[in-house]
PDB file of N, CA and C in Angstrom:
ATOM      1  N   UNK A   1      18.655  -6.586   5.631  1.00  0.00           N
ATOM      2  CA  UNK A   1      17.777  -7.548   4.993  1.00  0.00           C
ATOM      3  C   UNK A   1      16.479  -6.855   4.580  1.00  0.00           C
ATOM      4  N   UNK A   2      16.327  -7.203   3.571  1.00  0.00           N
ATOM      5  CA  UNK A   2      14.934  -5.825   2.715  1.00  0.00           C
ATOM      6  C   UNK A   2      13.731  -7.814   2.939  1.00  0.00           C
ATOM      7  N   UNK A   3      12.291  -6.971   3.743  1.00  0.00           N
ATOM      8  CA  UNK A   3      11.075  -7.831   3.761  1.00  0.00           C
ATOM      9  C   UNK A   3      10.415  -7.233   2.978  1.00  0.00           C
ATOM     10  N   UNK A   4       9.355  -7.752   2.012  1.00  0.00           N
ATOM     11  CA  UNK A   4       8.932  -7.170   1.516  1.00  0.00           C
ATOM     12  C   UNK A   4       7.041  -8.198   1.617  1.00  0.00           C
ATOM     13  N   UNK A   5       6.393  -6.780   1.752  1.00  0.00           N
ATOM     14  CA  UNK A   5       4.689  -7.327   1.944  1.00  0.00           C
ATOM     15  C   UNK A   5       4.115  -6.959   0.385  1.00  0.00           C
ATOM     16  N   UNK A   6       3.141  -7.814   0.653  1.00  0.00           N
ATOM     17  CA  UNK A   6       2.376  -7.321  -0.717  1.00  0.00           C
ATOM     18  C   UNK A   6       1.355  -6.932   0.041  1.00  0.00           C
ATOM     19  N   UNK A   7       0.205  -5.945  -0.320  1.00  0.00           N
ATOM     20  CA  UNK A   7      -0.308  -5.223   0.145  1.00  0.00           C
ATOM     21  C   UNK A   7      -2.055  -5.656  -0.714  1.00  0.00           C
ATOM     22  N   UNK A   8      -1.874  -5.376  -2.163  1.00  0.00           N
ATOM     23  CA  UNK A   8      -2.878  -6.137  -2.840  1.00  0.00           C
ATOM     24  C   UNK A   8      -1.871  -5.961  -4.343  1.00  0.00           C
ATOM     25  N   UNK A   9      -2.551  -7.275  -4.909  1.00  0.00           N
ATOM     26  CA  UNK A   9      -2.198  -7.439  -6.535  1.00  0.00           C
ATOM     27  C   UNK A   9      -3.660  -7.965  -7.125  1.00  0.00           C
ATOM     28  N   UNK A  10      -4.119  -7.354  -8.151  1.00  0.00           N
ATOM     29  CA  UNK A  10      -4.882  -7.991  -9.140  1.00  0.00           C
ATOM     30  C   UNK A  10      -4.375  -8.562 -10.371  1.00  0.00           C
ATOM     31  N   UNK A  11      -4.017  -8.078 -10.720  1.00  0.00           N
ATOM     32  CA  UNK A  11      -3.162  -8.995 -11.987  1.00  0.00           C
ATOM     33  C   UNK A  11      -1.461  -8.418 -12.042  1.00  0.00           C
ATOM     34  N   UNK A  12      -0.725  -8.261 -12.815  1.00  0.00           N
ATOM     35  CA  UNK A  12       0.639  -8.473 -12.988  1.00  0.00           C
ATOM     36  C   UNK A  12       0.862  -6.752 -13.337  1.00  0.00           C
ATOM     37  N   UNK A  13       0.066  -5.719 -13.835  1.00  0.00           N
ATOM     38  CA  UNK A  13       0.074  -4.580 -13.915  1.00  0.00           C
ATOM     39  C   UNK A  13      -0.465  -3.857 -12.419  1.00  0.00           C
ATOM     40  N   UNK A  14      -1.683  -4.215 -11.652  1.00  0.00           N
ATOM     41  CA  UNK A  14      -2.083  -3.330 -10.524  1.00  0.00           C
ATOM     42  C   UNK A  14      -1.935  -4.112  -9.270  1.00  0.00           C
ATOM     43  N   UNK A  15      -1.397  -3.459  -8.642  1.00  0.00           N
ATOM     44  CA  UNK A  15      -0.630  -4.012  -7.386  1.00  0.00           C
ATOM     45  C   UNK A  15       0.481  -3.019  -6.485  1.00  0.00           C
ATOM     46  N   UNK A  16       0.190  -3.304  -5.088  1.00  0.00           N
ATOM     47  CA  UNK A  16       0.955  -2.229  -4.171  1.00  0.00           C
ATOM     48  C   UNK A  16       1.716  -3.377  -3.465  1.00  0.00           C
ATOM     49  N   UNK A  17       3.106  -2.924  -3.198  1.00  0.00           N
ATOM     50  CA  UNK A  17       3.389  -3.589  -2.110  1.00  0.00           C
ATOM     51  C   UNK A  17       4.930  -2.514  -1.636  1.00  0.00           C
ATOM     52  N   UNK A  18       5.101  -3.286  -0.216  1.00  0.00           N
ATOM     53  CA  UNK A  18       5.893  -2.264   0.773  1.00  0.00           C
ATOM     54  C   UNK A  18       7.116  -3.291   1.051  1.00  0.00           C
ATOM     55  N   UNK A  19       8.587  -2.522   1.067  1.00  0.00           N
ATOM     56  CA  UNK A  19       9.924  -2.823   1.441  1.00  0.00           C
ATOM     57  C   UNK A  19       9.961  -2.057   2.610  1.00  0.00           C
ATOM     58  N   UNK A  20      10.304  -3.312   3.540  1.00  0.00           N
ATOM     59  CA  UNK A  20      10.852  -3.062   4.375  1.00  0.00           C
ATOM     60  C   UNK A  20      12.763  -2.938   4.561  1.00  0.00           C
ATOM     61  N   UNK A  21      13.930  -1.813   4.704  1.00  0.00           N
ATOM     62  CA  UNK A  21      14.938  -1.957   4.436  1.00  0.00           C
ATOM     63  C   UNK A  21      15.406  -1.212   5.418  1.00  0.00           C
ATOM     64  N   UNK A  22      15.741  -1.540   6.289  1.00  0.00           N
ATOM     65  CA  UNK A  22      16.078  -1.243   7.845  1.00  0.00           C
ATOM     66  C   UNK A  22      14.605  -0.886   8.653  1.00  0.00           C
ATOM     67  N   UNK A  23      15.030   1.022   8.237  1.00  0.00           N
ATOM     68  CA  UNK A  23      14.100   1.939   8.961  1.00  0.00           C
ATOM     69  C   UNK A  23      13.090   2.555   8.086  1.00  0.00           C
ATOM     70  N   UNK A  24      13.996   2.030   6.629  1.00  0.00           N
ATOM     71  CA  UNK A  24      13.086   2.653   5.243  1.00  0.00           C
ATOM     72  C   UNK A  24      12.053   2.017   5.264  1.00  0.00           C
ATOM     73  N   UNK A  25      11.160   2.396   4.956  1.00  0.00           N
ATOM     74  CA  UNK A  25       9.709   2.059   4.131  1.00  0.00           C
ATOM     75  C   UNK A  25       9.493   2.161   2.343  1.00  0.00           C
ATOM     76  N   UNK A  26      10.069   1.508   1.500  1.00  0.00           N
ATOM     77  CA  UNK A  26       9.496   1.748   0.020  1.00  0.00           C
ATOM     78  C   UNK A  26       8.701   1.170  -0.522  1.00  0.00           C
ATOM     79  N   UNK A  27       7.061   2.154  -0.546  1.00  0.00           N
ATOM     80  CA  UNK A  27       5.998   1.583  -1.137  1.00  0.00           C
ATOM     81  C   UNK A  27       6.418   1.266  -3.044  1.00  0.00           C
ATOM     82  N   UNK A  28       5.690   0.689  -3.203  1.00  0.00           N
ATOM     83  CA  UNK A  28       5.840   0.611  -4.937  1.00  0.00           C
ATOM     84  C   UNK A  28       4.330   0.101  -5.282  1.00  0.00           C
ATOM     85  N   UNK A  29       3.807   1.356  -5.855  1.00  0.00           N
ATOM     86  CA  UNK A  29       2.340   0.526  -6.865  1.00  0.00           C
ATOM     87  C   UNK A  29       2.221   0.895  -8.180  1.00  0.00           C
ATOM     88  N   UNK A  30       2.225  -0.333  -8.910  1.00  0.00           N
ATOM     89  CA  UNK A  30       2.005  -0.238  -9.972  1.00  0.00           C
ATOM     90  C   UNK A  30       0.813  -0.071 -10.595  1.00  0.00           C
ATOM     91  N   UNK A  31      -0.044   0.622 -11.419  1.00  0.00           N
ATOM     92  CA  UNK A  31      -1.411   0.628 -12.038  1.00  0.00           C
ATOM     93  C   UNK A  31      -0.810   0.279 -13.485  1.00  0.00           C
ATOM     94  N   UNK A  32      -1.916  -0.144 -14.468  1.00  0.00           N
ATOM     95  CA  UNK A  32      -1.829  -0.172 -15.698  1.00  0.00           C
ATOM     96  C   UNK A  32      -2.175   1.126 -16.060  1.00  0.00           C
ATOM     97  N   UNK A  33      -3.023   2.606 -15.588  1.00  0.00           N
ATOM     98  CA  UNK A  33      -3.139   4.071 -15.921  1.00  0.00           C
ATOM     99  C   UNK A  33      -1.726   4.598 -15.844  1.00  0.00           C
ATOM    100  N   UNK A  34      -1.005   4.313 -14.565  1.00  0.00           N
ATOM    101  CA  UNK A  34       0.000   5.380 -13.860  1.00  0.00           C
ATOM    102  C   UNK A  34       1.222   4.832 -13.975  1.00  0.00           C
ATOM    103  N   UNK A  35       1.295   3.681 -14.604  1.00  0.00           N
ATOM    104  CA  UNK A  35       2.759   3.204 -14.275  1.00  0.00           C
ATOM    105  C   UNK A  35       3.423   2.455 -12.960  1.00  0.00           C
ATOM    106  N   UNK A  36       4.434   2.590 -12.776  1.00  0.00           N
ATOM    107  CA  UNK A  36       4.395   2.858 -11.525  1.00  0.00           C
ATOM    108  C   UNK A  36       5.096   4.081 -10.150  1.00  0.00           C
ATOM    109  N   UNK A  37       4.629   3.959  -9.171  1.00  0.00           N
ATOM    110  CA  UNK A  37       5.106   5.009  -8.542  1.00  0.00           C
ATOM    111  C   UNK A  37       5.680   4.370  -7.293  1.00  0.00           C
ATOM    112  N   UNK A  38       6.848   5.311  -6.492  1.00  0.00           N
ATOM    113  CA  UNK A  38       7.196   4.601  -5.466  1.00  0.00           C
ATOM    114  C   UNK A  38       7.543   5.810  -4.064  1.00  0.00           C
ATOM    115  N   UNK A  39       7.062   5.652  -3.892  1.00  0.00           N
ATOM    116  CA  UNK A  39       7.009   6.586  -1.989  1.00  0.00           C
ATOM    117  C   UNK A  39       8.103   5.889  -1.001  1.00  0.00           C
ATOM    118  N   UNK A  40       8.533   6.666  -0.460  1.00  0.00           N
ATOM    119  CA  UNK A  40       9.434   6.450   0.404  1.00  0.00           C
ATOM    120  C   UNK A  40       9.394   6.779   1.733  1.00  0.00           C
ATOM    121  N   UNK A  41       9.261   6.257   2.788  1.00  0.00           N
ATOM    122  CA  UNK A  41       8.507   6.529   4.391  1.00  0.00           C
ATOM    123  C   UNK A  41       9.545   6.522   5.174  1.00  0.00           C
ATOM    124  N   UNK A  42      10.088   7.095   6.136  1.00  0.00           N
ATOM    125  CA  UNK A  42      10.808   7.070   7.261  1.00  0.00           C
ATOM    126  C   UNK A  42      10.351   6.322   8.920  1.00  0.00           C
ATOM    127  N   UNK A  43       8.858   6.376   8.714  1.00  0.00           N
ATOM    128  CA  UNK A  43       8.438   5.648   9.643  1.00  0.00           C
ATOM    129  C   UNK A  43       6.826   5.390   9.105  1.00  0.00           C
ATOM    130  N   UNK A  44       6.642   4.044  10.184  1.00  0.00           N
ATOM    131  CA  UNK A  44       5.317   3.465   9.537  1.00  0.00           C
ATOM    132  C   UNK A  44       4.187   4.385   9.667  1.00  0.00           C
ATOM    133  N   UNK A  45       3.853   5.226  10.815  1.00  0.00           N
ATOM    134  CA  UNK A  45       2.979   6.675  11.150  1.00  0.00           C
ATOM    135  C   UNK A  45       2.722   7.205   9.778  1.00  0.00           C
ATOM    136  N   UNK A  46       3.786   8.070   9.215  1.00  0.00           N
ATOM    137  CA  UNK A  46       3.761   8.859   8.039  1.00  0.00           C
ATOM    138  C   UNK A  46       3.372   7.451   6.837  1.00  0.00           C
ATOM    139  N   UNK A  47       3.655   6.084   6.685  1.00  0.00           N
ATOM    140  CA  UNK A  47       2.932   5.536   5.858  1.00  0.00           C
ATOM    141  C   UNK A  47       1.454   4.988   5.980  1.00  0.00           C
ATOM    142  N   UNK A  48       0.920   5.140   7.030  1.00  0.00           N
ATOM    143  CA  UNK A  48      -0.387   4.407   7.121  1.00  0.00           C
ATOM    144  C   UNK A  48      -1.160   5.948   7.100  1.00  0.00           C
ATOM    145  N   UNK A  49      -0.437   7.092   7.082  1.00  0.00           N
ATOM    146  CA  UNK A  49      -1.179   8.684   7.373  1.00  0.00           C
ATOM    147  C   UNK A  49      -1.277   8.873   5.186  1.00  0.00           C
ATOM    148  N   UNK A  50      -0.463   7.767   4.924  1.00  0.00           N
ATOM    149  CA  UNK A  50      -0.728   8.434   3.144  1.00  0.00           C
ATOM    150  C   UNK A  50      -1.697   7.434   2.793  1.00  0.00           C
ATOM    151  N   UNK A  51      -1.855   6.253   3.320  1.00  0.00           N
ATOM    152  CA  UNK A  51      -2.421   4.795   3.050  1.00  0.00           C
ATOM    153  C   UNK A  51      -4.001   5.264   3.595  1.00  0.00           C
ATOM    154  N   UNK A  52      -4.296   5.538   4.280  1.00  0.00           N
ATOM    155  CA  UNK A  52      -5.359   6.165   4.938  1.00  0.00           C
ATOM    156  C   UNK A  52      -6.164   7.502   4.144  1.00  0.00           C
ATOM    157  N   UNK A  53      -4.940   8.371   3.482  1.00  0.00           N
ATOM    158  CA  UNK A  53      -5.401   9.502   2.401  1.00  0.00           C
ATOM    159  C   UNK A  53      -5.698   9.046   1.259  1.00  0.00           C
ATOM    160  N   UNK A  54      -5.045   7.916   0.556  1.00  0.00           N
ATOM    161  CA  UNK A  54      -4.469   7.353  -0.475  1.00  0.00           C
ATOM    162  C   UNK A  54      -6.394   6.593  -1.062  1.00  0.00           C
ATOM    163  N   UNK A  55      -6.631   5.650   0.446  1.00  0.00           N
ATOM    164  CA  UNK A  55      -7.198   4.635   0.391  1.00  0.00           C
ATOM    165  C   UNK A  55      -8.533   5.075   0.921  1.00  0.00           C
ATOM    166  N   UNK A  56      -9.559   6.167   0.844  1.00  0.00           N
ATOM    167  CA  UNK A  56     -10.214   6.873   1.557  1.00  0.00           C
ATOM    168  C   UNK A  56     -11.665   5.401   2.144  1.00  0.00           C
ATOM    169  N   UNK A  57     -12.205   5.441   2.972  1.00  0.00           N
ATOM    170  CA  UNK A  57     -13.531   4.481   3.009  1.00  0.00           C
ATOM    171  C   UNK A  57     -14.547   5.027   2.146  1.00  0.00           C
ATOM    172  N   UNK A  58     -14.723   5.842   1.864  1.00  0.00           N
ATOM    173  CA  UNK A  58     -15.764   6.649   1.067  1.00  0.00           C
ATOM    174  C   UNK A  58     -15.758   6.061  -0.751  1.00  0.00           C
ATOM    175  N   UNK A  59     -14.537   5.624  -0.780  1.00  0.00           N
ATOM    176  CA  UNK A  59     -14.191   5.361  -2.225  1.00  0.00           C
ATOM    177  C   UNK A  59     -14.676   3.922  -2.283  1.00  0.00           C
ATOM    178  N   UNK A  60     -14.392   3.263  -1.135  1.00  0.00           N
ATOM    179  CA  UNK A  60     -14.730   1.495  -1.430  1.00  0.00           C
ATOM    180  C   UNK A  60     -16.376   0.889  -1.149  1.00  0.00           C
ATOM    181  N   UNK A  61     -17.498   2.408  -0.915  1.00  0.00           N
ATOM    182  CA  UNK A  61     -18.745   2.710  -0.953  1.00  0.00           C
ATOM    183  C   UNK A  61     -19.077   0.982  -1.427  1.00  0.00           C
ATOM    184  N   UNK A  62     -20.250   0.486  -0.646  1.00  0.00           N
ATOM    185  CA  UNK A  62     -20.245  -1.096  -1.155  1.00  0.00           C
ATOM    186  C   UNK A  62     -19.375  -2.584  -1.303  1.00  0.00           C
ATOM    187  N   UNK A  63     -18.198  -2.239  -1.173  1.00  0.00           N
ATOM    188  CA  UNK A  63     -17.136  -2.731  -1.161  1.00  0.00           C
ATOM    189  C   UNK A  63     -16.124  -2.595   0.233  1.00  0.00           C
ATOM    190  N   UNK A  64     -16.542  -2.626   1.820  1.00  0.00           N
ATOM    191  CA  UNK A  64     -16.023  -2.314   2.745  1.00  0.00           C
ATOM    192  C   UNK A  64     -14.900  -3.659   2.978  1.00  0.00           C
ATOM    193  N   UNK A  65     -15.595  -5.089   2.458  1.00  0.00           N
ATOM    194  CA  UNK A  65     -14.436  -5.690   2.554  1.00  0.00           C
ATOM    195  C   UNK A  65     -13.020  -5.800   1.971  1.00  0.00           C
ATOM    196  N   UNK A  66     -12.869  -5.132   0.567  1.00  0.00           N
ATOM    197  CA  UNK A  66     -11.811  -5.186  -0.085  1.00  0.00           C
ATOM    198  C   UNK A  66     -11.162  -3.561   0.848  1.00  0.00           C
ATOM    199  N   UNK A  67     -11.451  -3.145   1.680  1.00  0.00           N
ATOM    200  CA  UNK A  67     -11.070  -1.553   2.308  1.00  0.00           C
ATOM    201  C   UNK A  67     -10.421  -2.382   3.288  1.00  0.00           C
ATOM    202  N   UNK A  68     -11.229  -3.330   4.224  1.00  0.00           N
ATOM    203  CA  UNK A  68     -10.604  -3.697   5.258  1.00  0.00           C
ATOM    204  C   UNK A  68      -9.564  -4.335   4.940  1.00  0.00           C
ATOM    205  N   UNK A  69      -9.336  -5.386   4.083  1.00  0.00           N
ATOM    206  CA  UNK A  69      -8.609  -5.980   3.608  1.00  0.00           C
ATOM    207  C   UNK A  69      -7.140  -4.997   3.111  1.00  0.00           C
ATOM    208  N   UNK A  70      -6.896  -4.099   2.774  1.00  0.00           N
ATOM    209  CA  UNK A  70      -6.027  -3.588   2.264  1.00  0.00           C
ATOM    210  C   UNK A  70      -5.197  -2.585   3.660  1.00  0.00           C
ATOM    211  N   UNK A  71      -6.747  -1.802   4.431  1.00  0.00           N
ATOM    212  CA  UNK A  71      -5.519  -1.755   5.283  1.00  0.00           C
ATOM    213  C   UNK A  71      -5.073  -2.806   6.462  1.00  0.00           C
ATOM    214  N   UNK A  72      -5.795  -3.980   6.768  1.00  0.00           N
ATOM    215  CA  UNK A  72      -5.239  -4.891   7.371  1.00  0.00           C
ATOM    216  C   UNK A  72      -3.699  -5.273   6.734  1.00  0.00           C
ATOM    217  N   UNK A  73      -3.525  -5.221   5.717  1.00  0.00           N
ATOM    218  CA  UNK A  73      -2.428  -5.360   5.088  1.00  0.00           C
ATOM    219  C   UNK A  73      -1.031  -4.525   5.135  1.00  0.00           C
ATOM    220  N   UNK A  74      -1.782  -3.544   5.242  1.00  0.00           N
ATOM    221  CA  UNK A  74      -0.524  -2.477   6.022  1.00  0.00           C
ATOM    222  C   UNK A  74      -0.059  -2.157   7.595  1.00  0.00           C
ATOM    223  N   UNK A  75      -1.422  -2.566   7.917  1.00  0.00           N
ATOM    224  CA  UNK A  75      -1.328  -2.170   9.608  1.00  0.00           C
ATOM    225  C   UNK A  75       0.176  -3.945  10.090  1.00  0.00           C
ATOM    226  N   UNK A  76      -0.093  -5.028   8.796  1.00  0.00           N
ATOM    227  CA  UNK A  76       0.575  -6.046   9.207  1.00  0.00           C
ATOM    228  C   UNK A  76       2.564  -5.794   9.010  1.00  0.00           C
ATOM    229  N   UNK A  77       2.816  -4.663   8.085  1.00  0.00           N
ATOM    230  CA  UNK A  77       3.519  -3.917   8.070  1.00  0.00           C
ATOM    231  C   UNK A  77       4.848  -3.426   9.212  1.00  0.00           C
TER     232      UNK A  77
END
Protein backbone atom coordinates (compact mmCIF):
# COMPACT_ATOMS: atom_id res chain seq x y z
CA UNK A 1 0.00 0.00 0.00
CA UNK A 2 1.93 3.30 -1.27
CA UNK A 3 0.96 6.54 1.66
CA UNK A 4 1.72 9.35 0.38
CA UNK A 5 2.53 12.96 2.50
CA UNK A 6 2.63 16.18 1.06
CA UNK A 7 5.35 17.93 2.44
CA UNK A 8 4.58 21.63 1.03
CA UNK A 9 2.63 22.80 -2.24
CA UNK A 10 2.28 26.40 -3.35
CA UNK A 11 0.53 26.24 -6.35
CA UNK A 12 0.09 23.22 -8.88
CA UNK A 13 3.83 23.62 -10.34
CA UNK A 14 5.99 23.91 -6.74
CA UNK A 15 5.49 21.34 -4.39
CA UNK A 16 7.35 18.30 -2.57
CA UNK A 17 5.82 15.40 -1.41
CA UNK A 18 7.00 11.75 -0.15
CA UNK A 19 5.70 7.94 -1.05
CA UNK A 20 5.71 5.86 1.23
CA UNK A 21 5.92 2.05 -0.60
CA UNK A 22 6.87 -0.54 1.81
CA UNK A 23 10.53 0.33 2.89
CA UNK A 24 10.89 2.76 -0.16
CA UNK A 25 10.86 6.33 0.34
CA UNK A 26 10.00 8.35 -3.16
CA UNK A 27 10.41 11.99 -2.75
CA UNK A 28 8.95 13.91 -5.84
CA UNK A 29 9.32 17.88 -6.13
CA UNK A 30 8.20 19.63 -8.58
CA UNK A 31 9.45 23.46 -9.24
CA UNK A 32 8.23 25.53 -12.15
CA UNK A 33 12.58 26.25 -12.76
CA UNK A 34 13.48 22.38 -12.48
CA UNK A 35 10.74 20.39 -13.48
CA UNK A 36 10.46 17.78 -11.61
CA UNK A 37 12.83 15.57 -9.73
CA UNK A 38 12.44 12.42 -7.74
CA UNK A 39 14.91 10.82 -5.02
CA UNK A 40 14.62 7.63 -3.84
CA UNK A 41 15.47 6.71 0.06
CA UNK A 42 15.93 3.34 1.56
CA UNK A 43 15.41 4.60 4.94
CA UNK A 44 13.94 7.71 6.59
CA UNK A 45 17.77 8.68 8.25
CA UNK A 46 19.26 9.05 4.68
CA UNK A 47 15.91 11.17 3.82
CA UNK A 48 15.70 13.72 6.53
CA UNK A 49 20.04 13.77 6.12
CA UNK A 50 19.08 15.24 2.23
CA UNK A 51 15.91 17.26 3.64
CA UNK A 52 18.13 18.88 6.19
CA UNK A 53 20.99 19.59 3.21
CA UNK A 54 18.29 20.29 0.76
CA UNK A 55 16.37 22.69 3.23
CA UNK A 56 19.34 24.58 4.98
CA UNK A 57 17.94 27.21 8.14
CA UNK A 58 20.23 29.77 6.83
CA UNK A 59 18.17 29.97 3.56
CA UNK A 60 14.66 30.60 5.34
CA UNK A 61 16.75 33.81 7.11
CA UNK A 62 13.36 35.73 8.38
CA UNK A 63 11.12 33.17 7.49
CA UNK A 64 11.87 30.42 10.42
CA UNK A 65 8.24 29.53 10.36
CA UNK A 66 7.78 28.27 6.85
CA UNK A 67 11.49 26.10 7.87
CA UNK A 68 9.75 24.68 10.78
CA UNK A 69 6.88 23.91 9.02
CA UNK A 70 8.45 21.89 6.26
CA UNK A 71 10.56 19.89 8.33
CA UNK A 72 7.78 19.13 10.77
CA UNK A 73 6.39 17.68 7.71
CA UNK A 74 8.92 15.21 7.14
CA UNK A 75 9.91 14.32 10.58
CA UNK A 76 5.70 13.30 10.32
CA UNK A 77 6.97 10.90 7.65
Amino acid sequence: MIKQHLIYKRDKWNMLTVEENGKTLILREISDQWGEECHTFLSRPAMMHWAENRFRKEDFAGNEEEYDAIMAAFKEV
